[in-house]
PDB file of N, CA and C in Angstrom:
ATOM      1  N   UNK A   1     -12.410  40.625  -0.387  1.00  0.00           N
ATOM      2  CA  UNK A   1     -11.804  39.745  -1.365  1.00  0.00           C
ATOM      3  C   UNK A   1     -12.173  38.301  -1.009  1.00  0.00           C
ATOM      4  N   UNK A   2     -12.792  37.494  -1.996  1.00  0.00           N
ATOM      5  CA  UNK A   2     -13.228  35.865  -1.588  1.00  0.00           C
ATOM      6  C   UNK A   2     -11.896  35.563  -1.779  1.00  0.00           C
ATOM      7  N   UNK A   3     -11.429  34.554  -1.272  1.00  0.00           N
ATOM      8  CA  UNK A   3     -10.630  33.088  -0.790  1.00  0.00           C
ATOM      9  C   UNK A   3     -10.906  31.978  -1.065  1.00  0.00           C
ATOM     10  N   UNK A   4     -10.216  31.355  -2.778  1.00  0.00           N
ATOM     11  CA  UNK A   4     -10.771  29.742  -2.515  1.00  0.00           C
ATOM     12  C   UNK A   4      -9.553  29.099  -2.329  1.00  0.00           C
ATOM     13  N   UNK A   5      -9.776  28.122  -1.757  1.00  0.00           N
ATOM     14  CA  UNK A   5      -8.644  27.300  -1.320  1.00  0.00           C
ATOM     15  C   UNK A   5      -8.930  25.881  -2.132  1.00  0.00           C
ATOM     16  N   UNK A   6      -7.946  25.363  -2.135  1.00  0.00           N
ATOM     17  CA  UNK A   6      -7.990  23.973  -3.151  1.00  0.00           C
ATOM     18  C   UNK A   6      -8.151  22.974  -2.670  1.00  0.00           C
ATOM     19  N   UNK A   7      -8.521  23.015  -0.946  1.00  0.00           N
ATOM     20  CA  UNK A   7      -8.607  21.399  -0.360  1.00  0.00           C
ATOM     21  C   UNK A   7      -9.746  21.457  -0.016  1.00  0.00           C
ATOM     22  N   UNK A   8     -10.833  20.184  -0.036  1.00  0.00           N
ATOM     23  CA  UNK A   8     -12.209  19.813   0.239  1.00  0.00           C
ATOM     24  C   UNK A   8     -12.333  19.380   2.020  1.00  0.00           C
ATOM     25  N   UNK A   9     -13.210  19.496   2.292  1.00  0.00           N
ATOM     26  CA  UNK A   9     -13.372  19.169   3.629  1.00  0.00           C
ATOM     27  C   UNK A   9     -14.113  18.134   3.323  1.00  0.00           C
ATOM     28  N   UNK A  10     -14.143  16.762   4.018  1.00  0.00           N
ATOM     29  CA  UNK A  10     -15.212  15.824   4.630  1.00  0.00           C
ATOM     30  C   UNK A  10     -15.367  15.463   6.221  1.00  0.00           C
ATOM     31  N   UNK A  11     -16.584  15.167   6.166  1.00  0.00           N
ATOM     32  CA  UNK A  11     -16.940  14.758   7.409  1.00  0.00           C
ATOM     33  C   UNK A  11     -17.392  13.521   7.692  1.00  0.00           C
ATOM     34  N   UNK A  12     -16.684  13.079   8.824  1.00  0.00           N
ATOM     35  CA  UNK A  12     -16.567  11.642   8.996  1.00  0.00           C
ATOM     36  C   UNK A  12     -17.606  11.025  10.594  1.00  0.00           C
ATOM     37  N   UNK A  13     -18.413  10.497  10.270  1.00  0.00           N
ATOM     38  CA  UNK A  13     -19.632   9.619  10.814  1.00  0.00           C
ATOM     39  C   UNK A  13     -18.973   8.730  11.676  1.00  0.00           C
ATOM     40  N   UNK A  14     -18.378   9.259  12.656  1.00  0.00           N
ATOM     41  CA  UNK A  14     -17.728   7.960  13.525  1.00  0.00           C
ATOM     42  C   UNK A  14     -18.417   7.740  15.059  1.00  0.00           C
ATOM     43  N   UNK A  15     -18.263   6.362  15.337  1.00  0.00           N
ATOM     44  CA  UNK A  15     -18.794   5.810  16.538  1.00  0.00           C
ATOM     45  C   UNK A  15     -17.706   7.097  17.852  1.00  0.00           C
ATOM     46  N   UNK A  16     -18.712   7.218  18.767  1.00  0.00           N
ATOM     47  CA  UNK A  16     -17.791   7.956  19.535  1.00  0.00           C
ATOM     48  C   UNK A  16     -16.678   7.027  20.113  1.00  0.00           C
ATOM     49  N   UNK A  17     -17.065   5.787  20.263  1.00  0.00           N
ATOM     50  CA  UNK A  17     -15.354   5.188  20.894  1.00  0.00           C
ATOM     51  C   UNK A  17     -14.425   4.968  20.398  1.00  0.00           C
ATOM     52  N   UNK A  18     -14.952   4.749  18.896  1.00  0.00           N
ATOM     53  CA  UNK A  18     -13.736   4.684  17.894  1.00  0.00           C
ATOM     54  C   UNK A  18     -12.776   6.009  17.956  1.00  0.00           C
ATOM     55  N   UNK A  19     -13.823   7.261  17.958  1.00  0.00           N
ATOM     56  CA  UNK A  19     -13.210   8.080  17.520  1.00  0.00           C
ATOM     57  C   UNK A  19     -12.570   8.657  18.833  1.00  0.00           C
ATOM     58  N   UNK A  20     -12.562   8.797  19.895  1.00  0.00           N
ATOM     59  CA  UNK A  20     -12.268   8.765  21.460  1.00  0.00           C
ATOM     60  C   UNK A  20     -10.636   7.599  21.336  1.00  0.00           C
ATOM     61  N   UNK A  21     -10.732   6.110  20.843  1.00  0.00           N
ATOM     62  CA  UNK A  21      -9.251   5.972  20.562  1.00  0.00           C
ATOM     63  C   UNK A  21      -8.742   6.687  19.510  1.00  0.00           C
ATOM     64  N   UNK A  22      -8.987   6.672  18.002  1.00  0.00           N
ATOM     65  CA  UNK A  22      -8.246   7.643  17.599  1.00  0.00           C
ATOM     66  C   UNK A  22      -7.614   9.143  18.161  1.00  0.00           C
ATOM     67  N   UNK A  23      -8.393   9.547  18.624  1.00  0.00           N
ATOM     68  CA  UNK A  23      -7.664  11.164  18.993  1.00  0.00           C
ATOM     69  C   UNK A  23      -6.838  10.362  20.334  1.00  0.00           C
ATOM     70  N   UNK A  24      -7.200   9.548  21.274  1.00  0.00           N
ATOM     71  CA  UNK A  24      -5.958   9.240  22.239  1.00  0.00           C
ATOM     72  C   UNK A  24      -4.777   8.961  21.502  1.00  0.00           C
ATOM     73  N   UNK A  25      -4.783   7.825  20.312  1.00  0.00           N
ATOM     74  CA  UNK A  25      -3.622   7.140  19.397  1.00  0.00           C
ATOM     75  C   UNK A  25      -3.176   8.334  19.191  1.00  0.00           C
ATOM     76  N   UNK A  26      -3.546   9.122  18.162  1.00  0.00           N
ATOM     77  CA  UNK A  26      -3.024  10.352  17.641  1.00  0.00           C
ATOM     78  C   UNK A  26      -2.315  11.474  18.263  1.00  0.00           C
ATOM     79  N   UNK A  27      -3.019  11.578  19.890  1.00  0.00           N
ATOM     80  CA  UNK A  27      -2.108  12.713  20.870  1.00  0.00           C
ATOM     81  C   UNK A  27      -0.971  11.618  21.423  1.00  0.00           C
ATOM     82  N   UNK A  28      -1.067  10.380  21.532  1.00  0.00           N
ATOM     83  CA  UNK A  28       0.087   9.894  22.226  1.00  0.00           C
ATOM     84  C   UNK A  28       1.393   9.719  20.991  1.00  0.00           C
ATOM     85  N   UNK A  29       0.870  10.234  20.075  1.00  0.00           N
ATOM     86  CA  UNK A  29       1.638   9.879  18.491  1.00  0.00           C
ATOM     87  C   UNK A  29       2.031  11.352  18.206  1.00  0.00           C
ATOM     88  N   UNK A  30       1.320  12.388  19.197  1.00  0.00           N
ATOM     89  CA  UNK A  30       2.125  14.040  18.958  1.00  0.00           C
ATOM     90  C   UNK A  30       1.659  14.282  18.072  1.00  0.00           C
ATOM     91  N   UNK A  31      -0.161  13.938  17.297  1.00  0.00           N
ATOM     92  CA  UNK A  31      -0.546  14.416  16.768  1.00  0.00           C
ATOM     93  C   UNK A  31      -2.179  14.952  16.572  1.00  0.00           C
ATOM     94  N   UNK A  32      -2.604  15.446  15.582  1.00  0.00           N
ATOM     95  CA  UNK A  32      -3.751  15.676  15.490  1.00  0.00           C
ATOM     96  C   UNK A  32      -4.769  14.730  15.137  1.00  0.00           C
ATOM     97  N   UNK A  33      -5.863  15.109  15.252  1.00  0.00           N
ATOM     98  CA  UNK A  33      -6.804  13.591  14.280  1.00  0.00           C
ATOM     99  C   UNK A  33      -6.672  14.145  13.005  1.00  0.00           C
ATOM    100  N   UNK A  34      -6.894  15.196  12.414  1.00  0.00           N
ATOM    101  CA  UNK A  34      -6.422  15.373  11.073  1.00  0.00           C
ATOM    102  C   UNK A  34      -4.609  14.588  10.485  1.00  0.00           C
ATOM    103  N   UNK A  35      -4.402  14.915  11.058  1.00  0.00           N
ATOM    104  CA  UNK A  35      -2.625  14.464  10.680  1.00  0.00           C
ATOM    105  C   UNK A  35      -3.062  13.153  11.015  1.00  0.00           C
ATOM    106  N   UNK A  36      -3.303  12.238  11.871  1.00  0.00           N
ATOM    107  CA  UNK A  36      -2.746  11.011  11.749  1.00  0.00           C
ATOM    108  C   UNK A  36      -4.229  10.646  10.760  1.00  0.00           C
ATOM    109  N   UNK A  37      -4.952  10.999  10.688  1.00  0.00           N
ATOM    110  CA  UNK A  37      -6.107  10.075   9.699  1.00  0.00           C
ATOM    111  C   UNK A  37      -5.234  10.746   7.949  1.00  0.00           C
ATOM    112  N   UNK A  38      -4.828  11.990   8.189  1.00  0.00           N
ATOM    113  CA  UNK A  38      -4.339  12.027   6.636  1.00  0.00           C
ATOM    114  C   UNK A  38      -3.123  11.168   6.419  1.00  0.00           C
ATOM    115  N   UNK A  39      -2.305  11.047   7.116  1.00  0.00           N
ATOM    116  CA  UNK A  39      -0.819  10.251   7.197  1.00  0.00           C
ATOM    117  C   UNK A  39      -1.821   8.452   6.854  1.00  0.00           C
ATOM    118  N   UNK A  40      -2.747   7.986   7.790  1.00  0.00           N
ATOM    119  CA  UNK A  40      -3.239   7.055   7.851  1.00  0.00           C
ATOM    120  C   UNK A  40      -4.012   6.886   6.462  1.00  0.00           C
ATOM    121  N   UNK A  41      -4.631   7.045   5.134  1.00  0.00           N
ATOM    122  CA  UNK A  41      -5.052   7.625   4.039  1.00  0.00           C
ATOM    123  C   UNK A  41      -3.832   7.633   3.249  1.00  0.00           C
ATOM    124  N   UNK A  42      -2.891   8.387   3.425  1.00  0.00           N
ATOM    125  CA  UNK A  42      -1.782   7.936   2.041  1.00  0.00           C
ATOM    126  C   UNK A  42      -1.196   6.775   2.605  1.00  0.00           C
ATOM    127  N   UNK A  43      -0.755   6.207   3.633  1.00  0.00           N
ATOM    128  CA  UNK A  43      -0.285   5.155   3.520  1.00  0.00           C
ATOM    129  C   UNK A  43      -1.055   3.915   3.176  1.00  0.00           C
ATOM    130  N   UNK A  44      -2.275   4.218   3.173  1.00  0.00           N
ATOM    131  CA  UNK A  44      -3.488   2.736   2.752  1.00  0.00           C
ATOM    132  C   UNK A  44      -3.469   3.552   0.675  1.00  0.00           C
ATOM    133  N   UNK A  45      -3.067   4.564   0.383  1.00  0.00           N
ATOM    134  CA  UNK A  45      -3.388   4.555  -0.679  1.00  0.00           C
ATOM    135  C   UNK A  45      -1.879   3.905  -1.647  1.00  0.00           C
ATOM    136  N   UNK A  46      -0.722   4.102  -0.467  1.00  0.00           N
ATOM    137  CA  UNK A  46       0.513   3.429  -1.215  1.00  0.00           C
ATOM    138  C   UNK A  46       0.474   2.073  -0.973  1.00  0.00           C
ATOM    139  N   UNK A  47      -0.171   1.506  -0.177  1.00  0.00           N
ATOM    140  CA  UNK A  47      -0.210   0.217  -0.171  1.00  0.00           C
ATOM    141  C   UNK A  47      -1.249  -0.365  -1.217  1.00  0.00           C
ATOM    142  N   UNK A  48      -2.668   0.265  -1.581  1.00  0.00           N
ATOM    143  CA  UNK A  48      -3.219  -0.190  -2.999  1.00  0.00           C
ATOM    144  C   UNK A  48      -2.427  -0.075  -4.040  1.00  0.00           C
ATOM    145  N   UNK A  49      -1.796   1.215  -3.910  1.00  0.00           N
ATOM    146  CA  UNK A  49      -1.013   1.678  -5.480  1.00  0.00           C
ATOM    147  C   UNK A  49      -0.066   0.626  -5.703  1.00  0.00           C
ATOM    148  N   UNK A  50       0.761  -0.327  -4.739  1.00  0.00           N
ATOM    149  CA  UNK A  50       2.057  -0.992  -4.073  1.00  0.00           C
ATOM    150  C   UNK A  50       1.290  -2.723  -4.950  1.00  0.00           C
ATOM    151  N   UNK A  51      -0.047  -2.681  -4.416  1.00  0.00           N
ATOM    152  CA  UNK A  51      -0.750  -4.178  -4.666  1.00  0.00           C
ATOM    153  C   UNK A  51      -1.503  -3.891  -5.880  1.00  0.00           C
ATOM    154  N   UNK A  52      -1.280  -3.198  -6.743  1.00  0.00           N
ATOM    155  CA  UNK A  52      -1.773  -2.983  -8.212  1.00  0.00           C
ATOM    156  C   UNK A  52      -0.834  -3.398  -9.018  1.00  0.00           C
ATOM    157  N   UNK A  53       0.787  -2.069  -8.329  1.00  0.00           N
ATOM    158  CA  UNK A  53       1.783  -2.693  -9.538  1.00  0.00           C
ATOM    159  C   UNK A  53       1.935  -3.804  -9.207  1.00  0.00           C
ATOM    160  N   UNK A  54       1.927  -4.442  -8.163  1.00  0.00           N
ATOM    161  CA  UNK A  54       2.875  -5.896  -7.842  1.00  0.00           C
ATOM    162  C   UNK A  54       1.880  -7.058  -8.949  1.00  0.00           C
ATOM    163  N   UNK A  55       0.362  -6.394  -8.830  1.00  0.00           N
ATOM    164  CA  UNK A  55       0.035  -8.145  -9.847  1.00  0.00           C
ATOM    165  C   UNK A  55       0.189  -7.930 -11.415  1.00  0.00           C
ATOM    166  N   UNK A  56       0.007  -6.408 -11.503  1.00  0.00           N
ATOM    167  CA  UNK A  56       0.459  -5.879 -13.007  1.00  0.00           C
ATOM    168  C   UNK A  56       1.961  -6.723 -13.456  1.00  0.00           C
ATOM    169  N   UNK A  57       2.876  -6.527 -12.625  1.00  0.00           N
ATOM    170  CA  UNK A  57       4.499  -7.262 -12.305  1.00  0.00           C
ATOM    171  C   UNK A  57       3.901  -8.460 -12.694  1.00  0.00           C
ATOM    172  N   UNK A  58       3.232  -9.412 -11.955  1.00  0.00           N
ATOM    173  CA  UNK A  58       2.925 -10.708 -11.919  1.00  0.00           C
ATOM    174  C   UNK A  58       2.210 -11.171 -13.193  1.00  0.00           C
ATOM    175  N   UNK A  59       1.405 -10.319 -14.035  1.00  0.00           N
ATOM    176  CA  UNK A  59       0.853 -10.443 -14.893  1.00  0.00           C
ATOM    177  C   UNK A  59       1.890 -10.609 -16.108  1.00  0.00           C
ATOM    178  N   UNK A  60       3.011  -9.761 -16.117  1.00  0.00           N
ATOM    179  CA  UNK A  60       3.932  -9.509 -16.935  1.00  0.00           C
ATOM    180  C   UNK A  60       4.798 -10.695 -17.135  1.00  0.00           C
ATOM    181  N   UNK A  61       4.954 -11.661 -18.207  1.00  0.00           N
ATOM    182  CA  UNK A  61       5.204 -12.892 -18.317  1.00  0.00           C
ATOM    183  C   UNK A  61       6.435 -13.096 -19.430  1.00  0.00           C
ATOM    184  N   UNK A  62       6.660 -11.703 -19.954  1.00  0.00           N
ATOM    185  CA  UNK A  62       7.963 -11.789 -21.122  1.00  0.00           C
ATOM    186  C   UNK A  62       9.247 -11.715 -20.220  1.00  0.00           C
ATOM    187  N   UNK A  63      10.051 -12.965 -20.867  1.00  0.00           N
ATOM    188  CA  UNK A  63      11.220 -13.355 -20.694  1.00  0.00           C
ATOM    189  C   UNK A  63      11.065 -14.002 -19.098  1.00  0.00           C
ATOM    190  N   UNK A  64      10.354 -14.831 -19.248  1.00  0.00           N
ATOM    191  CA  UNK A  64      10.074 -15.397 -17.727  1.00  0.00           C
ATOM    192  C   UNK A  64       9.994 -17.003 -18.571  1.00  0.00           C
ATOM    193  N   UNK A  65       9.934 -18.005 -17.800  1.00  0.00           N
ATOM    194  CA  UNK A  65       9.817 -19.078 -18.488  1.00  0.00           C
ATOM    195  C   UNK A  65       8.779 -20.123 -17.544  1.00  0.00           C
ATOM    196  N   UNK A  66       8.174 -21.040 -17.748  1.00  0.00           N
ATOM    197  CA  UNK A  66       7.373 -22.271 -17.243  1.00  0.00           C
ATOM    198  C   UNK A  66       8.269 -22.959 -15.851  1.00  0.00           C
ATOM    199  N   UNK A  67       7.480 -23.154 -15.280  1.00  0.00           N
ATOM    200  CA  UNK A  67       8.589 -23.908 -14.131  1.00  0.00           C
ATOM    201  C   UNK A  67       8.983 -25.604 -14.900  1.00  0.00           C
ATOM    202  N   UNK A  68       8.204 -26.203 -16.056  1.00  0.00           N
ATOM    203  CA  UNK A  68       8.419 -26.853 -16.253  1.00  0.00           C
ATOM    204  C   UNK A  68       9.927 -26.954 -17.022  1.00  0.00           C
ATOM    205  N   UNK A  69       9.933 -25.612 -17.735  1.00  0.00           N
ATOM    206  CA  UNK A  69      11.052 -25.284 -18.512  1.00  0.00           C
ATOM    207  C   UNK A  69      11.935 -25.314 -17.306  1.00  0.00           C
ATOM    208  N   UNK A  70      12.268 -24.466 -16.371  1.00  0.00           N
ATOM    209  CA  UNK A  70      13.255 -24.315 -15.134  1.00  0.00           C
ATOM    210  C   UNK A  70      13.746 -25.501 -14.936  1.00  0.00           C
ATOM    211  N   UNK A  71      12.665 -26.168 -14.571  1.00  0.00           N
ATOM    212  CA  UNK A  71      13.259 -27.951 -13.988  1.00  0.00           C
ATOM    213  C   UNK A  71      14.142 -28.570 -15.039  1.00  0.00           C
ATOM    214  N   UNK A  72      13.530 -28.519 -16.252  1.00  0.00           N
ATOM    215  CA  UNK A  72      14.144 -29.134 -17.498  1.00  0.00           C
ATOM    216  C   UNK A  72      15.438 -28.472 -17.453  1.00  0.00           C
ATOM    217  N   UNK A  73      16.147 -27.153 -17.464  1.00  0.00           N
ATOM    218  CA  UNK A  73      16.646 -26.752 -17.708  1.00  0.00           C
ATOM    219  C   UNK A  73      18.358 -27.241 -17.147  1.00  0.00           C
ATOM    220  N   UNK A  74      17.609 -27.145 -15.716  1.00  0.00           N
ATOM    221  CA  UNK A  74      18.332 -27.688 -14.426  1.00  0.00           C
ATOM    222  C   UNK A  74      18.877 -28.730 -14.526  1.00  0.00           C
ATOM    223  N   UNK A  75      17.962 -29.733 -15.195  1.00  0.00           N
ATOM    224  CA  UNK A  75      18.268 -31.231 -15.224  1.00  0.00           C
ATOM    225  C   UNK A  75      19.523 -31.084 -16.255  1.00  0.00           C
ATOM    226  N   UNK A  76      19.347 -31.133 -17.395  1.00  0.00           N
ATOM    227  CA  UNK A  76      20.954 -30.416 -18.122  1.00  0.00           C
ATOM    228  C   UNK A  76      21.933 -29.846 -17.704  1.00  0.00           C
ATOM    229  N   UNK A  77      22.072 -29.702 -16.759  1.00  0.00           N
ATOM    230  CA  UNK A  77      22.813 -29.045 -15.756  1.00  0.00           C
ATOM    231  C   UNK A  77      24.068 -29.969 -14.996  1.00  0.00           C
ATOM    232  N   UNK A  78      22.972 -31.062 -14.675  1.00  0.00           N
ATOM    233  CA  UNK A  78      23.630 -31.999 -14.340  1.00  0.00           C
ATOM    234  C   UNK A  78      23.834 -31.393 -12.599  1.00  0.00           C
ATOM    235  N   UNK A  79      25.354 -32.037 -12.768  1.00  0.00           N
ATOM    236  CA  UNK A  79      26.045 -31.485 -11.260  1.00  0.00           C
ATOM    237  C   UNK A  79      26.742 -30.553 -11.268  1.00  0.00           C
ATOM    238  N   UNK A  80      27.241 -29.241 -12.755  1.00  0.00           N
ATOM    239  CA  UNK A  80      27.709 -28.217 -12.317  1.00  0.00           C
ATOM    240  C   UNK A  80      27.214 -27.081 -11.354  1.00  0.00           C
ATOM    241  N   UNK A  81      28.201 -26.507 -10.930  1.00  0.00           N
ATOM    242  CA  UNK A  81      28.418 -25.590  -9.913  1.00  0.00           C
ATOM    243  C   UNK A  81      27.683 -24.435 -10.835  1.00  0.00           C
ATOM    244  N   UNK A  82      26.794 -23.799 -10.171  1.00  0.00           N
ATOM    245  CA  UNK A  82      25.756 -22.153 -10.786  1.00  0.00           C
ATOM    246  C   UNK A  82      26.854 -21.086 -11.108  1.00  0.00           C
TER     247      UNK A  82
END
């Protein structure tokens, strides 16, 4: 009976010293080089996903106002208490 499985293998071209600290980092971390390079991989992919929405956010400009407006606003304000 064939067996396919749904995960891809790659192979990774690394300097031996690099890869000599990784597997030390990784056993002193109680883990594998697979586990900490996959753990290491989603967390660089939540941090793109993290710096996409944030300028999408930044891009998003309804019901936001001019800082010129803010200041103005303020100034009407006078000396009451917020």
């Amino acid at each position: 009976m064939l067996r396919t499985t749904s995960r891809s293998r790659y192979f990774l071209d690394i300097e031996p010293g690099l890869r000599n600290r990784l597997k030390a980092f990784a056993a002193l971390k109680g883990k594998t080089m697979k586990e900490w390079l996959t753990e290491a991989i989603i967390a660089k992919l939540e941090d793109e996903i993290d710096a996409a929405e944030g300028l999408a956010a930044l891009a998003d400009t309804e019901g936001t106002k001019s800082l010129e407006a803010y200041l103005e606003s303020r100034k009407h304000r006078g000396n009451q208490p917020e």
